[in-house]
C-alpha atoms as a PDB file:
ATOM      1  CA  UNK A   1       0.000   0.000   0.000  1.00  0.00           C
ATOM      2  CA  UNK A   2       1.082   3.482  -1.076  1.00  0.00           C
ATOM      3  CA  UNK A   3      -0.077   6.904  -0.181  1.00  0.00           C
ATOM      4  CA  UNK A   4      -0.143   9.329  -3.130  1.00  0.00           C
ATOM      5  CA  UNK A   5      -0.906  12.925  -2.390  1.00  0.00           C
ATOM      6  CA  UNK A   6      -1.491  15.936  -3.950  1.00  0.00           C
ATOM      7  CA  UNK A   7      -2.112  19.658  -2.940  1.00  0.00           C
ATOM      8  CA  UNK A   8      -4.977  22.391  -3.653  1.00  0.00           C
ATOM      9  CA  UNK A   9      -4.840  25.560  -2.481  1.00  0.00           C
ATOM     10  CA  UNK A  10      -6.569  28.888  -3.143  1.00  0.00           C
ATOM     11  CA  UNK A  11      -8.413  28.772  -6.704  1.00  0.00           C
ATOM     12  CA  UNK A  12      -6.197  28.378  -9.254  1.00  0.00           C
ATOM     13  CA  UNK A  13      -7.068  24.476  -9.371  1.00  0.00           C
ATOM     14  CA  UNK A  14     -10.932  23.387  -8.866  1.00  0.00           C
ATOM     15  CA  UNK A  15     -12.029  20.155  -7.485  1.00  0.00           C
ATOM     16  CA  UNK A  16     -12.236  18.571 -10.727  1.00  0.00           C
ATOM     17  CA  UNK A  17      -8.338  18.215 -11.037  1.00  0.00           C
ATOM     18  CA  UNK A  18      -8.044  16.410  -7.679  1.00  0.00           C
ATOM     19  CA  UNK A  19     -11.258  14.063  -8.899  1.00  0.00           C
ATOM     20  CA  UNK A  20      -9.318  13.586 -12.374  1.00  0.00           C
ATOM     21  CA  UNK A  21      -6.494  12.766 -11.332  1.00  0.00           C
ATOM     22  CA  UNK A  22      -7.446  10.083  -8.753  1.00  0.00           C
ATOM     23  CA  UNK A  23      -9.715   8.641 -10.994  1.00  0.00           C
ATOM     24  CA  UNK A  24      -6.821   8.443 -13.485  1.00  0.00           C
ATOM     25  CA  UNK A  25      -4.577   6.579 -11.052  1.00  0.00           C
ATOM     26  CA  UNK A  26      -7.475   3.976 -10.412  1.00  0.00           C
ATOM     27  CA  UNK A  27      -7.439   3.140 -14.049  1.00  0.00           C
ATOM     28  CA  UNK A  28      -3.595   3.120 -14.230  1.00  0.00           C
ATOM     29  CA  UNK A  29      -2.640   0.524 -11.755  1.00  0.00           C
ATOM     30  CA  UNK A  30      -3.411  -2.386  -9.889  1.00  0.00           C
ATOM     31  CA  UNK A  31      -1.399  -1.547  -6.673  1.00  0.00           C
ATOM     32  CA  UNK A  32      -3.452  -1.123  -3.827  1.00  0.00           C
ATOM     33  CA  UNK A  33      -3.121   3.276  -2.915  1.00  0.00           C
ATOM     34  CA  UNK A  34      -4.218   5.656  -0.630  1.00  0.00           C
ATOM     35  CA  UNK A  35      -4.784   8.989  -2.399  1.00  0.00           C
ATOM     36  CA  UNK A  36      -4.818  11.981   0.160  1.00  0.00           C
ATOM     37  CA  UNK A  37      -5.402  15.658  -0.778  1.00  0.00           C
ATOM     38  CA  UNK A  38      -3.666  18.438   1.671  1.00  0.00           C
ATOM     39  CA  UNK A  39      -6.187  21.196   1.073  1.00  0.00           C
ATOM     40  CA  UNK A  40      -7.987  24.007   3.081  1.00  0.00           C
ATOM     41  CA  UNK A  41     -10.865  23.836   0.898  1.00  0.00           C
ATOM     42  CA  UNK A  42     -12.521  19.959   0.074  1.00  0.00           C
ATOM     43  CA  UNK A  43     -15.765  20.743  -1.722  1.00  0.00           C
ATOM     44  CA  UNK A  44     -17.059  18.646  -4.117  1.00  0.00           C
ATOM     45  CA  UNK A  45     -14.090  15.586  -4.210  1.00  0.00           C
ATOM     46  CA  UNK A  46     -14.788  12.641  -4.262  1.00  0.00           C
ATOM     47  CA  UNK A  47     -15.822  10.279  -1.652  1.00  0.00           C
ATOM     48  CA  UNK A  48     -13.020   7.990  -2.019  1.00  0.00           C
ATOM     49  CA  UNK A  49     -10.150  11.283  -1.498  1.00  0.00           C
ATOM     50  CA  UNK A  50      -8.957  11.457   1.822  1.00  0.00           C
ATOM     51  CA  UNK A  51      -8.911  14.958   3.211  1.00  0.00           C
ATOM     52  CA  UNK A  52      -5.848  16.405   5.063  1.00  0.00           C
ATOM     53  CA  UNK A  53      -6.351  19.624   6.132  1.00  0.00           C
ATOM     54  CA  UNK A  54      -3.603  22.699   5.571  1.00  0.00           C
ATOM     55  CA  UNK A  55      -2.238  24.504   8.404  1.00  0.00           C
ATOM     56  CA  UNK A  56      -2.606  28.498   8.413  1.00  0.00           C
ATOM     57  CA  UNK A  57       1.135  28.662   7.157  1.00  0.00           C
ATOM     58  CA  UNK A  58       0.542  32.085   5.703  1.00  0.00           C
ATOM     59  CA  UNK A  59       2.530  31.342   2.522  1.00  0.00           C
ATOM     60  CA  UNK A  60       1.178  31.140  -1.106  1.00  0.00           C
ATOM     61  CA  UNK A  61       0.780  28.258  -3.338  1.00  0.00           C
ATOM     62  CA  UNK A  62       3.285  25.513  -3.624  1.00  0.00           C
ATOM     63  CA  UNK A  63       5.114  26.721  -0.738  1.00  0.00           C
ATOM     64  CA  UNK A  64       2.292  25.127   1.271  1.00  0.00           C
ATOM     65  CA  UNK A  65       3.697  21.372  -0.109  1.00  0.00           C
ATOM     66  CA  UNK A  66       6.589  21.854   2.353  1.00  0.00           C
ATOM     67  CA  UNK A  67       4.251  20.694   5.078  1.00  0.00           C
ATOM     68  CA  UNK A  68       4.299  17.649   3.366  1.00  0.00           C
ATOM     69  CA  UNK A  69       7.815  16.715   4.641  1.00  0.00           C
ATOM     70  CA  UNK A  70       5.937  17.061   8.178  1.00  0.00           C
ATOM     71  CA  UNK A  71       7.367  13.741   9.892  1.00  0.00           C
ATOM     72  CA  UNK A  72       3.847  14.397  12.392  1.00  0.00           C
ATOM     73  CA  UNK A  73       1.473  13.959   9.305  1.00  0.00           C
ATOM     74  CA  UNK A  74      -0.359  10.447   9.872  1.00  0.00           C
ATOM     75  CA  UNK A  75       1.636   8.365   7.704  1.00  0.00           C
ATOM     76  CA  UNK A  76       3.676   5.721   9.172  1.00  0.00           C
ATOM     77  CA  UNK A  77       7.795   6.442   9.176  1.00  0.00           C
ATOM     78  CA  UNK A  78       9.823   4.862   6.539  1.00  0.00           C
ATOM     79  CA  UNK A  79       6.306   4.443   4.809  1.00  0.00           C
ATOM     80  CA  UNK A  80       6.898   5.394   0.800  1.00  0.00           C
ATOM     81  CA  UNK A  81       5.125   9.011  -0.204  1.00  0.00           C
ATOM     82  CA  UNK A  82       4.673   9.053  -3.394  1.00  0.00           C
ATOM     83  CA  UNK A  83       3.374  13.508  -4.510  1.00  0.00           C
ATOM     84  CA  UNK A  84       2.059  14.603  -7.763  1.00  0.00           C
ATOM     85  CA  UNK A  85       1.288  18.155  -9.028  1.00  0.00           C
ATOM     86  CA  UNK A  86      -2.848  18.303  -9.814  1.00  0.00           C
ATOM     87  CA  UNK A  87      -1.640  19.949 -13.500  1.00  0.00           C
ATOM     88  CA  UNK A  88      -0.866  15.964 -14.625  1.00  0.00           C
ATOM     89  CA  UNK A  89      -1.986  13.619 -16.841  1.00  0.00           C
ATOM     90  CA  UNK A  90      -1.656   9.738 -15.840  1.00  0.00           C
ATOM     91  CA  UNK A  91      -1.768   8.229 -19.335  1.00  0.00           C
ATOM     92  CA  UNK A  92      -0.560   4.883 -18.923  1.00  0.00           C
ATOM     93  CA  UNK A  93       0.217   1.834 -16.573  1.00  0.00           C
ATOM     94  CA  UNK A  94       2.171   3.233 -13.127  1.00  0.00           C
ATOM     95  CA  UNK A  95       2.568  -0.285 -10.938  1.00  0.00           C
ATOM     96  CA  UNK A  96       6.605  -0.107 -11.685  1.00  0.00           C
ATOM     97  CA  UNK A  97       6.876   3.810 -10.694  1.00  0.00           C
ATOM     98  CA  UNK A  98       4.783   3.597  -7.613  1.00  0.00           C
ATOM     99  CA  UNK A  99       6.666  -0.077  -6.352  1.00  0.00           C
ATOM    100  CA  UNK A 100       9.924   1.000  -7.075  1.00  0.00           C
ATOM    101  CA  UNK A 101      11.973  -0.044  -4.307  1.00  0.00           C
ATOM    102  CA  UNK A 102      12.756   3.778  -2.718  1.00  0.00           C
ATOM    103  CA  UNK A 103      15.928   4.186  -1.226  1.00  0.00           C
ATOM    104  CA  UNK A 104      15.909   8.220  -1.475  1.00  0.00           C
ATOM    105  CA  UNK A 105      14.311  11.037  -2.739  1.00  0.00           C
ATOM    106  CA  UNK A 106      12.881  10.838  -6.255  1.00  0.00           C
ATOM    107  CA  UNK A 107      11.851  14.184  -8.325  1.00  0.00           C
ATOM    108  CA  UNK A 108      11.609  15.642 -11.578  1.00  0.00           C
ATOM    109  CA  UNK A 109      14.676  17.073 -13.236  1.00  0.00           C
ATOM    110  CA  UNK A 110      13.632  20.160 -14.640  1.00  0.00           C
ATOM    111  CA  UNK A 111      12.424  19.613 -18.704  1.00  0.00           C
ATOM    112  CA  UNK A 112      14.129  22.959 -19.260  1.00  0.00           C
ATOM    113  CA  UNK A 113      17.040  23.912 -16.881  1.00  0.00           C
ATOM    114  CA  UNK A 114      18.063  20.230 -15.913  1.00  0.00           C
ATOM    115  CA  UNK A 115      17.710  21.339 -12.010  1.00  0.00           C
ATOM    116  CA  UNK A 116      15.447  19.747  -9.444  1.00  0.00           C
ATOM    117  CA  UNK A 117      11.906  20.421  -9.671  1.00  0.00           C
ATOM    118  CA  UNK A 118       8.940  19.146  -7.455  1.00  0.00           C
ATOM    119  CA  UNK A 119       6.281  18.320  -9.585  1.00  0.00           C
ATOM    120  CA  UNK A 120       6.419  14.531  -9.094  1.00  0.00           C
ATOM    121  CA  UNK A 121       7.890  13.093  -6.127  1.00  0.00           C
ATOM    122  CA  UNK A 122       8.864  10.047  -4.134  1.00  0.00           C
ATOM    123  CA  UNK A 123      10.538   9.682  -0.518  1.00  0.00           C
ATOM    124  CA  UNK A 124       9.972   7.513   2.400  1.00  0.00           C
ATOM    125  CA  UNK A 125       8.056   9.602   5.626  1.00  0.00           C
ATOM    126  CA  UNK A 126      10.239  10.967   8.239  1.00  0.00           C
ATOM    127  CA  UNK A 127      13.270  11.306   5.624  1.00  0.00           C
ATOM    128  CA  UNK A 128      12.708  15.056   4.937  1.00  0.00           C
ATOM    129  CA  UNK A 129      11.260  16.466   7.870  1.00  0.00           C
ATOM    130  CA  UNK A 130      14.576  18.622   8.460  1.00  0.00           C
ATOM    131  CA  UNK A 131      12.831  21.048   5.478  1.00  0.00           C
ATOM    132  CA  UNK A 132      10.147  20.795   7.495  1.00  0.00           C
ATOM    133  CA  UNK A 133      11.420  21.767  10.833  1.00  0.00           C
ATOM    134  CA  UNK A 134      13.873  24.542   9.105  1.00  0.00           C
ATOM    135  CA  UNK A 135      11.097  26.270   7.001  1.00  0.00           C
ATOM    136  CA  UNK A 136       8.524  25.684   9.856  1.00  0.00           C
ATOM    137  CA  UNK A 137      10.109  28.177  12.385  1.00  0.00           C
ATOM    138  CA  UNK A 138      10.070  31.297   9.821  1.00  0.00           C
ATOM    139  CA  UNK A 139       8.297  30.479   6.862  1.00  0.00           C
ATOM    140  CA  UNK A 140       8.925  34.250   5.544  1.00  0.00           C
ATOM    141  CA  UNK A 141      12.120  33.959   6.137  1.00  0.00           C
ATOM    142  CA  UNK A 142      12.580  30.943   4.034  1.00  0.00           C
ATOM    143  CA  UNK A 143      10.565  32.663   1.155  1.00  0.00           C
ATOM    144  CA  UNK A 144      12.574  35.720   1.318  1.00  0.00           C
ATOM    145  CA  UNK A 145      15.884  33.691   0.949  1.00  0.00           C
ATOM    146  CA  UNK A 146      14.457  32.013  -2.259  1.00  0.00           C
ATOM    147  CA  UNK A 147      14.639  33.075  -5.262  1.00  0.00           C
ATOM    148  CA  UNK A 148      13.126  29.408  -7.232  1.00  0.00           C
ATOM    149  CA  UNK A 149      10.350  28.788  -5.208  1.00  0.00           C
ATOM    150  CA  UNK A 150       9.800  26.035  -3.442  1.00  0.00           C
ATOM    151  CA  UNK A 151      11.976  23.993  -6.201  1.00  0.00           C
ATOM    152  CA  UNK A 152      14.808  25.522  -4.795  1.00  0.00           C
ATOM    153  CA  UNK A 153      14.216  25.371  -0.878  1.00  0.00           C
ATOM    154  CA  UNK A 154      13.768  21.832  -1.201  1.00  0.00           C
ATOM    155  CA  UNK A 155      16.841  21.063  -3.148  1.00  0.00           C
ATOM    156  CA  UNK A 156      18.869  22.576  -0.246  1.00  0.00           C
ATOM    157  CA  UNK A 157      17.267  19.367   1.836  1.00  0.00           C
ATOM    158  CA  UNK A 158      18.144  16.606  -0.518  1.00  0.00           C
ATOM    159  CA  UNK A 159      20.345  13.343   0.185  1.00  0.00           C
ATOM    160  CA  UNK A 160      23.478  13.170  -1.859  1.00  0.00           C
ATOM    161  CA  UNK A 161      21.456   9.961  -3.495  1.00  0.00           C
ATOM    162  CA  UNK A 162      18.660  11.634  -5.483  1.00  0.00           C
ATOM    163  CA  UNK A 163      17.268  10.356  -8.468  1.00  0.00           C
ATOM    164  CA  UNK A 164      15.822  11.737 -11.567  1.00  0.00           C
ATOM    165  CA  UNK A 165      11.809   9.754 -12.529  1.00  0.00           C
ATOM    166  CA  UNK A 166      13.320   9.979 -15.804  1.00  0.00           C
ATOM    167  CA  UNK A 167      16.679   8.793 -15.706  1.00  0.00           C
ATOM    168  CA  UNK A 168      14.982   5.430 -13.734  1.00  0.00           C
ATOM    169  CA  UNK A 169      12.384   5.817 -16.124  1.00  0.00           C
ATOM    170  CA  UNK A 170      13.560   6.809 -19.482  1.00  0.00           C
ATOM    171  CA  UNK A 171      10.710   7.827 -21.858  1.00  0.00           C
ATOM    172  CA  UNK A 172       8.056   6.960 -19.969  1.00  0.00           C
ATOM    173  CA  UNK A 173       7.540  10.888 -18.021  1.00  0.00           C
ATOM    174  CA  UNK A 174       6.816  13.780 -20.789  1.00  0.00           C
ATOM    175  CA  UNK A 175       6.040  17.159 -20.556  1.00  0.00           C
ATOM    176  CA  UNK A 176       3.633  18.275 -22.612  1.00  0.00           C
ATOM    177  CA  UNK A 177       4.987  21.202 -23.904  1.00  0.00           C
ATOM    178  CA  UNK A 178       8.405  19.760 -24.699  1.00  0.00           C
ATOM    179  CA  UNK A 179       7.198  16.136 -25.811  1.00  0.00           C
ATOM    180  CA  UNK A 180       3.283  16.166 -26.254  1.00  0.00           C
ATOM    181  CA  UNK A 181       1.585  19.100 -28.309  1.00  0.00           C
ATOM    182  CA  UNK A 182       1.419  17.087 -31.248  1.00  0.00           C
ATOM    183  CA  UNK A 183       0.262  13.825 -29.779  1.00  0.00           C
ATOM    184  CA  UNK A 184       1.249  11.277 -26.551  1.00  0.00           C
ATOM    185  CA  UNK A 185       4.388   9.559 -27.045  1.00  0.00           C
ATOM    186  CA  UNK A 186       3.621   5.711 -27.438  1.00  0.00           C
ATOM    187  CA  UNK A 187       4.843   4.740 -24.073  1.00  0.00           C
ATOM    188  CA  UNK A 188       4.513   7.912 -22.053  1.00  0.00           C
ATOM    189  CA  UNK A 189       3.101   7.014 -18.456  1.00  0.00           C
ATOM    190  CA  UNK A 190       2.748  10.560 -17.194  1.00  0.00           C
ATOM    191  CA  UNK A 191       2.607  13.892 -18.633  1.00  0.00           C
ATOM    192  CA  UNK A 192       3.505  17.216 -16.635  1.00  0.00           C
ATOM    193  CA  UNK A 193       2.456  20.299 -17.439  1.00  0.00           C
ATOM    194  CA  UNK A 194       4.257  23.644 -16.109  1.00  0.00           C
ATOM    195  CA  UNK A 195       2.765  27.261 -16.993  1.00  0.00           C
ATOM    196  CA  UNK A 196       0.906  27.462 -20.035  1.00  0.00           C
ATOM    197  CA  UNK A 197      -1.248  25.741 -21.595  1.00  0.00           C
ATOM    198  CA  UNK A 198      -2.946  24.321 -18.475  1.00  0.00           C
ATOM    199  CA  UNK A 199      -5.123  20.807 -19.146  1.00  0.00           C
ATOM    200  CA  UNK A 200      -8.193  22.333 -20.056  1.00  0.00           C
ATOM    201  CA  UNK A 201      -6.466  24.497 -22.421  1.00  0.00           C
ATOM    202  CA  UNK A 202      -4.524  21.706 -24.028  1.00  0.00           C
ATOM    203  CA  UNK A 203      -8.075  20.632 -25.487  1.00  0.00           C
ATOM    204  CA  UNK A 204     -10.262  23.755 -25.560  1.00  0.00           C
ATOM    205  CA  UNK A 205      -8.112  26.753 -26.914  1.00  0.00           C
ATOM    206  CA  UNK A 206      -5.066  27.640 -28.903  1.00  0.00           C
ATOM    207  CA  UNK A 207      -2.352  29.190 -26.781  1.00  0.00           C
ATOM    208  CA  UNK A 208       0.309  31.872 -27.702  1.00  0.00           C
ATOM    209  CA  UNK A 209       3.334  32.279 -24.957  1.00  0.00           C
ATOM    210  CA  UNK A 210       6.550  33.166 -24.558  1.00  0.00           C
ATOM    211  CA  UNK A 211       8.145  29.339 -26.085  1.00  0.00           C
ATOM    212  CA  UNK A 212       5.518  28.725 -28.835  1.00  0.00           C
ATOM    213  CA  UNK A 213       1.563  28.492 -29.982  1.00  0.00           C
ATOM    214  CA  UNK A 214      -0.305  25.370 -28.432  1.00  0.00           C
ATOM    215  CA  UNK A 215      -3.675  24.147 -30.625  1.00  0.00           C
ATOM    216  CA  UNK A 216      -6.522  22.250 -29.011  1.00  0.00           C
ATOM    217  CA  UNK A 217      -5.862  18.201 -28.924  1.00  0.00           C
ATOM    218  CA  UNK A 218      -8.031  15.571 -28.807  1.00  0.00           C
ATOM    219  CA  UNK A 219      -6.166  13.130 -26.832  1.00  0.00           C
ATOM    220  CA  UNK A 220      -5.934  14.855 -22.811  1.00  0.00           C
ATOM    221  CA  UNK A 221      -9.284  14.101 -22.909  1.00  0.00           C
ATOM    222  CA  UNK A 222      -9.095  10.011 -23.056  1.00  0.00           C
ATOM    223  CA  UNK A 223      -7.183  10.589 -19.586  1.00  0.00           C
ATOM    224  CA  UNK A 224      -8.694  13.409 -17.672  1.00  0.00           C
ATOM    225  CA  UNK A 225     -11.687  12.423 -16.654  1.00  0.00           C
ATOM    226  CA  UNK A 226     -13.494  10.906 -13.545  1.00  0.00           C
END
């Protein structure tokens, strides 16, 4: 058994991306999982999606997913944690990601800047909770001394051991703008998106930014849904 979690805070992400996105990992393995959304706001998720509630950090956004590396949360220590950002597609068969024998922390490495990022993670409870601790006592202070978001206050926490999902992995994690705006790779297993276009965009609207101009696809749909 695994506990997968994701966050929602504030509105930029409405209940149907937490719903999605469990419902997605139900279809895409046969592991037995926990899914567990950290939010201060549970209306309308599903039944099945057990609520943790957010502390009044007084931060913004992602900075609220360093209460994740809480050793106090109710998971059991050593237990494997397996996070995933609510902008993601599971398109594919996940039993060899999620029961990959952990023995540190697992992230992304950035699609652009080949840095860590946070928008898929792995680690075993209890193993991180000095990011915790540190950013707990002056949260501010810890924001003020970033300049990469929570991307970068985390990497200042990580064992000497970390691994990249896609170097264990190897085309099998995409991100959509790099690898999927003209259709999903045949083996891709997950698909992250980062700033523009969001999910719903990537099948409703075109999209002109700063790195290109995104049509609608067909395809996100066969994935996101409940």
């Amino acid at each position: 058994m695994i506990d997968i979690v994701c966050l929602k805070w504030g509105n930029k992400f409405g209940p149907e991306y937490v719903n999605n996105l469990y419902s997605s990992i139900q279809r895409n393995t046969t592991t037995p999982f926990r899914f567990h959304c950290f939010t201060e706001d549970s209306t309308d998720l599903l039944p099945d999606v057990i609520i943790q509630e957010l502390p009044e950090l007084g931060v913004d956004g992602w900075w609220n997913k360093i209460y994740l590396f809480n050793d106090k949360l109710p998971f059991e220590i050593g237990a494997p944690i397996m996070f995933i950002d609510l902008d993601t597609l599971i398109t594919g068969n996940i039993d060899h990601i999620i029961n990959y024998n952990l023995k540190t922390m697992i992230g992304l490495e950035n699609f652009y800047r080949g840095t860590f990022a946070s928008g898929l993670l792995m680690w075993r409870h209890g193993s991180m909770s000095l990011a915790w601790d540190t950013f707990a006592r002056d949260p501010q202070l810890q924001i003020n001394q970033t300049t990469d978001g929570d991307q970068e206050y985390t990497a200042k926490f990580l064992p000497t051991a970390t691994e990249y999902f896609q170097d264990l992995f190897p085309n099998q994690i995409y991100s959509y703008k790099q690898s999927c705006s003209k259709g999903l790779p045949k083996d891709a297993r997950i698909v992250c998106y980062h700033g523009t276009p969001s999910i719903i965009e990537s099948y409703t609207t075109t999209v002109t930014n700063y790195d290109g101009v995104w049509g609608p696809q067909d395809w996100p749909l066969e994935h996101w849904r409940t």
